[in-house]
Structures are given as structure tokens and as C-alpha cells.
N, C-alpha and C. Protein backbone atom coordinates (compact mmCIF):
# COMPACT_ATOMS: atom_id res chain seq x y z
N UNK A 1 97.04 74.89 94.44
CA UNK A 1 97.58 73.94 95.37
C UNK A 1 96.62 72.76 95.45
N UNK A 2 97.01 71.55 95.26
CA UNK A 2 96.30 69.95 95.34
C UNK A 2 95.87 70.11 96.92
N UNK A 3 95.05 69.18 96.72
CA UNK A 3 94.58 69.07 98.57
C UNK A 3 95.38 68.56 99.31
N UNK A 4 96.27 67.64 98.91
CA UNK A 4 97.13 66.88 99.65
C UNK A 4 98.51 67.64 99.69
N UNK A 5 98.78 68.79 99.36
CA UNK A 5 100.08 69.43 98.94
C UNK A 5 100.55 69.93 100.61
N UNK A 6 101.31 70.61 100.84
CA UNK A 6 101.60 71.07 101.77
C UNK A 6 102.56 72.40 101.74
N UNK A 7 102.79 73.47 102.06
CA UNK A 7 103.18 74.52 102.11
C UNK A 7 104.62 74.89 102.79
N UNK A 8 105.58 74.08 102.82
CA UNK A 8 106.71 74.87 103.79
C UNK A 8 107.29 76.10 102.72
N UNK A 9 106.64 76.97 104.54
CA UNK A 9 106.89 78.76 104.31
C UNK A 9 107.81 79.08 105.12
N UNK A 10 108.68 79.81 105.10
CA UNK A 10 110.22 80.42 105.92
C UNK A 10 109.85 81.79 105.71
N UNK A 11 110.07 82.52 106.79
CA UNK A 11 109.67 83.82 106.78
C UNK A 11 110.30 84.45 107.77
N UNK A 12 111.47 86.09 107.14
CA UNK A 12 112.14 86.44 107.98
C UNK A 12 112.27 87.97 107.77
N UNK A 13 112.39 89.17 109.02
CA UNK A 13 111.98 90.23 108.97
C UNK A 13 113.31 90.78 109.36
N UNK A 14 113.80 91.85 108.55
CA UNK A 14 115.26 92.60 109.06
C UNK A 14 114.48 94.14 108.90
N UNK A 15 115.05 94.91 110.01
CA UNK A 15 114.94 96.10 110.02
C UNK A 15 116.39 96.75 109.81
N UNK A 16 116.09 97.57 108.76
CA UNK A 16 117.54 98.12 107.86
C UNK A 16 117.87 99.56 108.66
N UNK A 17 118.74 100.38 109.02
CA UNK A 17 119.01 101.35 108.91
C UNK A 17 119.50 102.41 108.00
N UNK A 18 118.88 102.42 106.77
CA UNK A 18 118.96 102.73 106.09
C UNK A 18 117.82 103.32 104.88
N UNK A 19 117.69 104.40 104.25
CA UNK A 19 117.01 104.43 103.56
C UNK A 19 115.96 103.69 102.57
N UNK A 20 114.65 103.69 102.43
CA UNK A 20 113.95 103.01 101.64
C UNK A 20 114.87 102.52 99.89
N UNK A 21 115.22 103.82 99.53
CA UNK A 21 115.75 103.77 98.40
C UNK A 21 117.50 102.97 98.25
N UNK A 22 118.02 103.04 99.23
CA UNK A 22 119.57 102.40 99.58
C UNK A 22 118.80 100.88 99.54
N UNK A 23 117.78 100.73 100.57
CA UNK A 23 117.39 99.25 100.67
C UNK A 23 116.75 98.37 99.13
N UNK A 24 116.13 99.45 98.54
CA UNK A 24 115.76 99.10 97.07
C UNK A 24 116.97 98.71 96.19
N UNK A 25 117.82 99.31 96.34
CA UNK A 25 119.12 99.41 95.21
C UNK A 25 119.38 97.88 95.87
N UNK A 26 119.38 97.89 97.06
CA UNK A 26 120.44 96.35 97.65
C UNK A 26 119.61 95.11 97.01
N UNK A 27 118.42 94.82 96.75
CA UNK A 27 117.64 93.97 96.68
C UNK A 27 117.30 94.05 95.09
N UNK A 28 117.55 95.22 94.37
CA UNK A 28 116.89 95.18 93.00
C UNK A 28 118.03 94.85 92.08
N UNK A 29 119.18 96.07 92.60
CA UNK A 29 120.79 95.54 91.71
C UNK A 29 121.27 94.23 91.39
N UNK A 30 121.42 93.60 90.32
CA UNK A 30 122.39 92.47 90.63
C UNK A 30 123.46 92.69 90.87
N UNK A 31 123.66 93.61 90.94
CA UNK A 31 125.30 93.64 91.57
C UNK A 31 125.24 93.69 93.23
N UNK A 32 124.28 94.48 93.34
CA UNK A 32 124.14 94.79 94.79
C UNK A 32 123.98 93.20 95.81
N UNK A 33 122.62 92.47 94.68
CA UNK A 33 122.43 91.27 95.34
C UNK A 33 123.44 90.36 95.49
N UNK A 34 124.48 90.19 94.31
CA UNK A 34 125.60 89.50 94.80
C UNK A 34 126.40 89.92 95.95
N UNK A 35 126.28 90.74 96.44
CA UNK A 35 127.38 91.07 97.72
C UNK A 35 126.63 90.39 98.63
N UNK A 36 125.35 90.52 98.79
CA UNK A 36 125.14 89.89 99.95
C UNK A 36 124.29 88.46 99.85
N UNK A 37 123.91 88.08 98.73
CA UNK A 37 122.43 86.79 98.38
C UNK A 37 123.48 85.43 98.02
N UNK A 38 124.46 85.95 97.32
CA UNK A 38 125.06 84.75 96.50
C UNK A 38 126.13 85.12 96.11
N UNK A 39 127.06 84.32 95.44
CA UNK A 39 128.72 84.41 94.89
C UNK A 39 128.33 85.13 93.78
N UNK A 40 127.56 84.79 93.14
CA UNK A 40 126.99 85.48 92.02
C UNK A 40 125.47 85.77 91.57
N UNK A 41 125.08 86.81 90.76
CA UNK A 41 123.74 87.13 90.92
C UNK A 41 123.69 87.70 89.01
N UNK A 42 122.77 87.00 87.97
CA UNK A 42 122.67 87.23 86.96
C UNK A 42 121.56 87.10 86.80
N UNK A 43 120.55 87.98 86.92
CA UNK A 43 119.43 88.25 86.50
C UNK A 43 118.74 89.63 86.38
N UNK A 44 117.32 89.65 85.36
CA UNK A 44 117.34 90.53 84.73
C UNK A 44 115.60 90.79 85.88
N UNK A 45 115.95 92.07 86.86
CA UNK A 45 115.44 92.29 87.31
C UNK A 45 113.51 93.18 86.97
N UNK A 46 113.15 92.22 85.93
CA UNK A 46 111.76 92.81 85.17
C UNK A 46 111.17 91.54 85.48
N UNK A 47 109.41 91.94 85.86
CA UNK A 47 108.52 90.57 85.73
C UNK A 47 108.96 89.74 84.26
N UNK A 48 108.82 88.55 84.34
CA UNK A 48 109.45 87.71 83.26
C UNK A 48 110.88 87.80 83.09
N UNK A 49 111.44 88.40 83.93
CA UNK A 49 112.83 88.23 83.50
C UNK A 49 113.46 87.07 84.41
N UNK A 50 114.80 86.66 83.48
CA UNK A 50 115.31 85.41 83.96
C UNK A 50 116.60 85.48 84.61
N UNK A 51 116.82 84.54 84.78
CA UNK A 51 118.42 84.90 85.98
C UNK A 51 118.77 83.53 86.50
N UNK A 52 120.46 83.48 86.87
CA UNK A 52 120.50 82.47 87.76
C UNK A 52 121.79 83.13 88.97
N UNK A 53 121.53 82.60 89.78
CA UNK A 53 121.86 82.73 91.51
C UNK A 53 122.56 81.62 91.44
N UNK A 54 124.04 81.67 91.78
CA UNK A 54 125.13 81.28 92.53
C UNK A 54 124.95 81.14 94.10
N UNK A 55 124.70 80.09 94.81
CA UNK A 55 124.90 80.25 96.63
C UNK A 55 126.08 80.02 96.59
N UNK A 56 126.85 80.82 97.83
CA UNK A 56 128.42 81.23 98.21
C UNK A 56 128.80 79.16 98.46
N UNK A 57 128.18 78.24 98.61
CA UNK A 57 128.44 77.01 98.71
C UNK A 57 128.37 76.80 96.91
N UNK A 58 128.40 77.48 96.05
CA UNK A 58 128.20 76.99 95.18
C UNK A 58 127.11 76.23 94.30
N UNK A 59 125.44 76.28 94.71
CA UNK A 59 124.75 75.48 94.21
C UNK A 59 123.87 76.68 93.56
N UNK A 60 123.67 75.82 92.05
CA UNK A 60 123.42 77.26 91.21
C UNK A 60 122.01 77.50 90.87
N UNK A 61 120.50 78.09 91.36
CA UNK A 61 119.50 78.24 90.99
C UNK A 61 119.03 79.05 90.10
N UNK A 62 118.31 78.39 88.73
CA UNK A 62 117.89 79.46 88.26
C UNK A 62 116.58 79.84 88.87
N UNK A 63 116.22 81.23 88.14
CA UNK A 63 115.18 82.56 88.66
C UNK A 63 114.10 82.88 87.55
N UNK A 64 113.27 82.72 87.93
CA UNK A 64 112.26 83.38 87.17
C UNK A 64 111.44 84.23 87.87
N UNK A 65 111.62 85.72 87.57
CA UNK A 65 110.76 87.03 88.28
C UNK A 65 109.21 86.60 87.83
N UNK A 66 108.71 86.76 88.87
CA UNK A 66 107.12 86.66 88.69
C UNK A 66 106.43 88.64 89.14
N UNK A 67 107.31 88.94 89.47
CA UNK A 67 106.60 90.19 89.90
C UNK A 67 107.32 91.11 90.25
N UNK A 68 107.40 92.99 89.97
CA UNK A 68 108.66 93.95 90.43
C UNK A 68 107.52 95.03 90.52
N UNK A 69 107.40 95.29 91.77
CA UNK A 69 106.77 97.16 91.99
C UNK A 69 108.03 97.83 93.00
N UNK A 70 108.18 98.71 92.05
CA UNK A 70 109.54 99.71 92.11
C UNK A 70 109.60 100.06 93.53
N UNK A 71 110.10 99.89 94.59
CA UNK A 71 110.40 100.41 95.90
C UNK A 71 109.84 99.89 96.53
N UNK A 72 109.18 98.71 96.38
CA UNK A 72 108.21 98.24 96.96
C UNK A 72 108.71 96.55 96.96
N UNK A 73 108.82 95.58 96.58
CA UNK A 73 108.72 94.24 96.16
C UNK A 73 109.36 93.44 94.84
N UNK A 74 110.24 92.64 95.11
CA UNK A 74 110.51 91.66 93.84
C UNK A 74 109.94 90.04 94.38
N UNK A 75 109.53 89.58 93.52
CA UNK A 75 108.75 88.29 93.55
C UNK A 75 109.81 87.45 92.65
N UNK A 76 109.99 86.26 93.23
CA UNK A 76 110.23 85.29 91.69
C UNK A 76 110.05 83.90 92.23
N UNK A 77 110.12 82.60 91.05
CA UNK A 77 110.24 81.71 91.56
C UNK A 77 112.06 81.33 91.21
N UNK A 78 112.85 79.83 92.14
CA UNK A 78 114.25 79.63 91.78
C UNK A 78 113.92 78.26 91.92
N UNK A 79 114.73 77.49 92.04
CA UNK A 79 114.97 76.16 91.82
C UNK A 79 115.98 75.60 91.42
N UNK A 80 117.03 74.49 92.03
CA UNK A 80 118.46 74.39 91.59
C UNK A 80 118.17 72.83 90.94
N UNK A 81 119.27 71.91 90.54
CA UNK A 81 118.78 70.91 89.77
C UNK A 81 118.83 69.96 90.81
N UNK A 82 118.88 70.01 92.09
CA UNK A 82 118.95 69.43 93.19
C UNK A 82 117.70 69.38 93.86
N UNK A 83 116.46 70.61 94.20
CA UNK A 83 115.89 71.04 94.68
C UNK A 83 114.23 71.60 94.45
N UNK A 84 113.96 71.58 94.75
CA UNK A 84 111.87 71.81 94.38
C UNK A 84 112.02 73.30 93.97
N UNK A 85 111.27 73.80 93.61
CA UNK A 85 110.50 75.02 93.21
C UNK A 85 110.30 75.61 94.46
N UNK A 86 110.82 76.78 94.57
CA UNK A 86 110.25 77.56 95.86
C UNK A 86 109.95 79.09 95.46
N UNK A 87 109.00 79.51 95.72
CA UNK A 87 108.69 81.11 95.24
C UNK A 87 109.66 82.09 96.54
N UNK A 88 109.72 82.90 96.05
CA UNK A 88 110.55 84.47 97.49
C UNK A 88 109.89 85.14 96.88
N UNK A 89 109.70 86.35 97.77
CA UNK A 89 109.31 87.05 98.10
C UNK A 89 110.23 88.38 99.05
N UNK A 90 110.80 89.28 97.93
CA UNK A 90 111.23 90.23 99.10
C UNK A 90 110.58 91.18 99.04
N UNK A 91 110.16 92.24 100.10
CA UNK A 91 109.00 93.33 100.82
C UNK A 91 109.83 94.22 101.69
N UNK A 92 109.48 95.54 100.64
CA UNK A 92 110.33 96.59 101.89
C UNK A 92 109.01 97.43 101.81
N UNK A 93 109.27 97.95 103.26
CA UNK A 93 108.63 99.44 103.85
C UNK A 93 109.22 100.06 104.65
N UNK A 94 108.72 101.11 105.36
CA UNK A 94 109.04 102.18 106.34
C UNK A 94 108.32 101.27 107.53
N UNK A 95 109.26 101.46 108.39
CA UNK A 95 108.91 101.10 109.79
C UNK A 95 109.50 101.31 110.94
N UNK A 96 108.68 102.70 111.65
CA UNK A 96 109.70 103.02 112.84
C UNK A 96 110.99 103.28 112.43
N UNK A 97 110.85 104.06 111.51
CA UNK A 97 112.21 105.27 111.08
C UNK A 97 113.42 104.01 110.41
N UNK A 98 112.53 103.18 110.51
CA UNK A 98 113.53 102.02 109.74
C UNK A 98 113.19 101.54 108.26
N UNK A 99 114.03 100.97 107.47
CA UNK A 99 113.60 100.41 106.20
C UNK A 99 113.32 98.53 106.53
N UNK A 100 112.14 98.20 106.70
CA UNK A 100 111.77 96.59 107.06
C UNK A 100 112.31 96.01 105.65
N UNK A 101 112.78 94.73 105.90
CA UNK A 101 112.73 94.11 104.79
C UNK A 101 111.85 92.31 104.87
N UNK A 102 111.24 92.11 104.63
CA UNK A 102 110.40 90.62 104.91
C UNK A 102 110.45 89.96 103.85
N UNK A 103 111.14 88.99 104.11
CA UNK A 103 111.98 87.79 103.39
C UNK A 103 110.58 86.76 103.08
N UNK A 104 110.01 86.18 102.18
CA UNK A 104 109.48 84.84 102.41
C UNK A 104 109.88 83.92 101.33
N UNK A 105 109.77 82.53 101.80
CA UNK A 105 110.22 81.57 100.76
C UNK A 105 108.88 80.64 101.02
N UNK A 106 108.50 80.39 99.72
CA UNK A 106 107.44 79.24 99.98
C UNK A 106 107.41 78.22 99.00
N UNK A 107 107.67 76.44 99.72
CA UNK A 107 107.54 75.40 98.84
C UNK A 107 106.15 74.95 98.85
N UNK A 108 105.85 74.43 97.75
CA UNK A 108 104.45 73.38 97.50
C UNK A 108 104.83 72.38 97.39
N UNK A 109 105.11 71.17 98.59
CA UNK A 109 104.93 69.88 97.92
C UNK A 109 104.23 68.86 98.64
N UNK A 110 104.16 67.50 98.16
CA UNK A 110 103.10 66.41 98.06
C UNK A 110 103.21 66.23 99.78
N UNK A 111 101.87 66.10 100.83
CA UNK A 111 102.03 65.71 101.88
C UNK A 111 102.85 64.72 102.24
N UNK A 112 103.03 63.53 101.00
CA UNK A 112 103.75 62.19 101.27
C UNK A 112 105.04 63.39 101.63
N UNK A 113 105.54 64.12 101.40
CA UNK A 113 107.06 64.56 101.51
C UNK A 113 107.40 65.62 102.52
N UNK A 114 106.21 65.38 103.64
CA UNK A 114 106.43 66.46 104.68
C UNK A 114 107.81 66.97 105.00
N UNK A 115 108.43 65.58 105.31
CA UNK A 115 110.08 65.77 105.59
C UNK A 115 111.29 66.35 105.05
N UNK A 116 110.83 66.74 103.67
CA UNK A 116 111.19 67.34 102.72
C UNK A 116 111.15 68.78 102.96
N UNK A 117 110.10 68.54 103.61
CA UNK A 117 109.40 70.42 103.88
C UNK A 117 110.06 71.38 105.06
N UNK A 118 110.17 70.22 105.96
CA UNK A 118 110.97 70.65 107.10
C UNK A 118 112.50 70.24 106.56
N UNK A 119 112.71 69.69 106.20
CA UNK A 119 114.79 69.94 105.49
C UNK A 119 114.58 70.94 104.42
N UNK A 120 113.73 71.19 103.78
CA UNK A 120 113.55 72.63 103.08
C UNK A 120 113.39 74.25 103.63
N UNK A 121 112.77 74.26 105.37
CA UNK A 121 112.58 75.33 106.12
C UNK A 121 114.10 75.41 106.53
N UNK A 122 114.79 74.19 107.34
CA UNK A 122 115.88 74.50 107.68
C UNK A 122 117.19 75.15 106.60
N UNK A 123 116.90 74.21 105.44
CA UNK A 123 117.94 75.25 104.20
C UNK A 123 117.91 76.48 103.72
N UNK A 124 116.03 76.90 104.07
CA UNK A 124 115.78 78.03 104.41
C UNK A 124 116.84 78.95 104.98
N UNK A 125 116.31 78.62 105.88
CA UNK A 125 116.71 79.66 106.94
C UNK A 125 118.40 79.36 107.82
N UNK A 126 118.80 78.81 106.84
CA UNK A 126 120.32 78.84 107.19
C UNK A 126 120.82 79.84 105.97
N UNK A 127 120.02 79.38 104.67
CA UNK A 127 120.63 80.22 103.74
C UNK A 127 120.30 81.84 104.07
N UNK A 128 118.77 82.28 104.45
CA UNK A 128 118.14 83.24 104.19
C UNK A 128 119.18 84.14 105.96
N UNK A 129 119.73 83.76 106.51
CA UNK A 129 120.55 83.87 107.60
C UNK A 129 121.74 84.71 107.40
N UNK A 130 122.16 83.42 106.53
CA UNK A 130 123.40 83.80 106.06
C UNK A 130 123.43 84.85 105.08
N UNK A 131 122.63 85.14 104.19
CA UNK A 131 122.33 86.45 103.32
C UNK A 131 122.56 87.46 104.27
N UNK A 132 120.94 87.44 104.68
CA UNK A 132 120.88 89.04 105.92
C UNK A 132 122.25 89.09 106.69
N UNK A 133 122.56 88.52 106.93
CA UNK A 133 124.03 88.74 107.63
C UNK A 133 124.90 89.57 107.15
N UNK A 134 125.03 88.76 105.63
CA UNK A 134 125.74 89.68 104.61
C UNK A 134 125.38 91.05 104.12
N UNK A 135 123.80 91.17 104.47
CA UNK A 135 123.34 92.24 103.56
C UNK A 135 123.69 93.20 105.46
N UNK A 136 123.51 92.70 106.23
CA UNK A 136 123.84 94.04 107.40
C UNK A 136 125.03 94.51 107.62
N UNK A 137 126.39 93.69 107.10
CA UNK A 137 127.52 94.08 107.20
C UNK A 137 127.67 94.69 105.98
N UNK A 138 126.95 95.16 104.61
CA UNK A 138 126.97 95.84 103.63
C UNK A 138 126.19 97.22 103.71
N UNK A 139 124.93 97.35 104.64
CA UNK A 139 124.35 98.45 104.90
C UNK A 139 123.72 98.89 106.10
N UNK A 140 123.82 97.90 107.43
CA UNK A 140 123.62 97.75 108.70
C UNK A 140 122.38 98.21 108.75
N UNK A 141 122.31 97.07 109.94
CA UNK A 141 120.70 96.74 110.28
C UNK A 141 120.46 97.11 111.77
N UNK A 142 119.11 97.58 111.72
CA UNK A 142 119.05 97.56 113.38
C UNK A 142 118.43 96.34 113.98
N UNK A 143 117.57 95.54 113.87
CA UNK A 143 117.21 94.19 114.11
C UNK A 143 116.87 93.55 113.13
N UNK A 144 116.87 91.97 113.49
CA UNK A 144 116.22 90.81 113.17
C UNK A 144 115.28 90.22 113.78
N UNK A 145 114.42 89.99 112.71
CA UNK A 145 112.76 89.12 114.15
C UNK A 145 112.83 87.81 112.90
């Protein structure tokens, strides 16, 4: 990161009712992820593997996996031809008889473009909203923080 860069991070926590391993399948499957992430979901769920993500509005990002520990975490970076580079981050564990899931999205860009950063948190977290939504009416959740 440049000194002058700036970080907008979106970060969101669902507690699943559901098994560690049910919550793995939802987040690792592409099939699974299309029911609830996007209209469509084509990617090849291995570090280095590639993919592109359909949002249900239609705007199409491709994926590049940066990282997969089995029951545990998928990493990648996406980016649409509209939009900056943003890394995610999805994170499951056990928590309080629940399966957590912790969402993060993080942009790097130039301080000149703070404003960017904050219309990037809000697309955030309208999109990352609208997912979990989808993913609790597919395997129900007990909260959101």
C-alpha cells in the first residue's frame, strides 16, 4: 500500500444456523454461491483459480482466488470493467452453537479518491446485504451484526 492510498474496508458478520460443513458447501459451491451471491457464479474454486460473478443487477466481475483452506476461508480478488479492484474475504467458524460467517471487502485507492471509497463502502454493503439475505432465506440465519 502507497502512503497516500487509502483503504475502504466493509465488513459484515452473519451467524448461520446451520452446520459448519452446510455453511462451507454454500460459500465454496458455485452452484451454491449463485443462489445466493449473484445471477450467476463461474468459478473455479482453487487458489489461482479464475471465475466471473454475475450481480442479480447484472454487472459482471471477474475473480481471481488468492487463497482456499477447506472449511475454513476463500479469499479472492474481483473487479468489474466499471469498478477498482477489491479483495473479499469469506471466514467461517463455530460460534455459540452457530456457524459465523465474516464477510470482508477491501479497496486500495489513491487518497485524492476518498469519495470513491465511501461510494465503494456503500455498494458494499448494499450488495454484501443483499447476498446474506439471500444466503438466510437458502439456509437461515440466526443474526446479523
Amino acid at each position: 500500500m502507497e502512503r497516500d492510498d487509502v483503504a475502504a474496508r466493509f465488513e459484515q458478520i452473519v451467524d448461520l444456523d446451520v452446520s459448519l460443513e452446510s455453511a462451507w458447501n454454500a460459500i465454496s459451491n458455485p452452484d451454491e454461491l449463485a443462489r445466493w451471491l449473484g445471477a450467476s457464479v463461474d468459478i473455479d474454486v482453487a487458489p489461482g483459480g479464475r471465475g466471473r460473478i454475475v450481480d442479480d443487477d447484472g454487472t459482471i466481475r471477474d475473480v481471481v482466488v488468492t487463497d482456499v483452506r477447506e472449511s475454513e476461508h476463500i479469499a479472492w480478488h474481483w473487479w468489474s470493467e466499471h469498478g477498482e479492484l477489491s479483495s473479499v474475504e469469506l471466514r467461517l467458524d463455530e460460534h455459540d452453537g452457530f456457524t459465523r460467517l465474516r464477510i470482508v471487502e477491501t479497496a486500495l485507492l489513491p487518497a485524492a479518491q476518498s469519495d470513491r471509497g465511501r461510494a465503494h463502502l456503500v455498494g458494499c454493503s448494499r450488495r454484501w446485504s443483499a447476498a446474506t439475505s439471500h444466503l438466510w432465506h437458502r439456509v437461515g440465519t440466526a443474526s446479523f451484526a
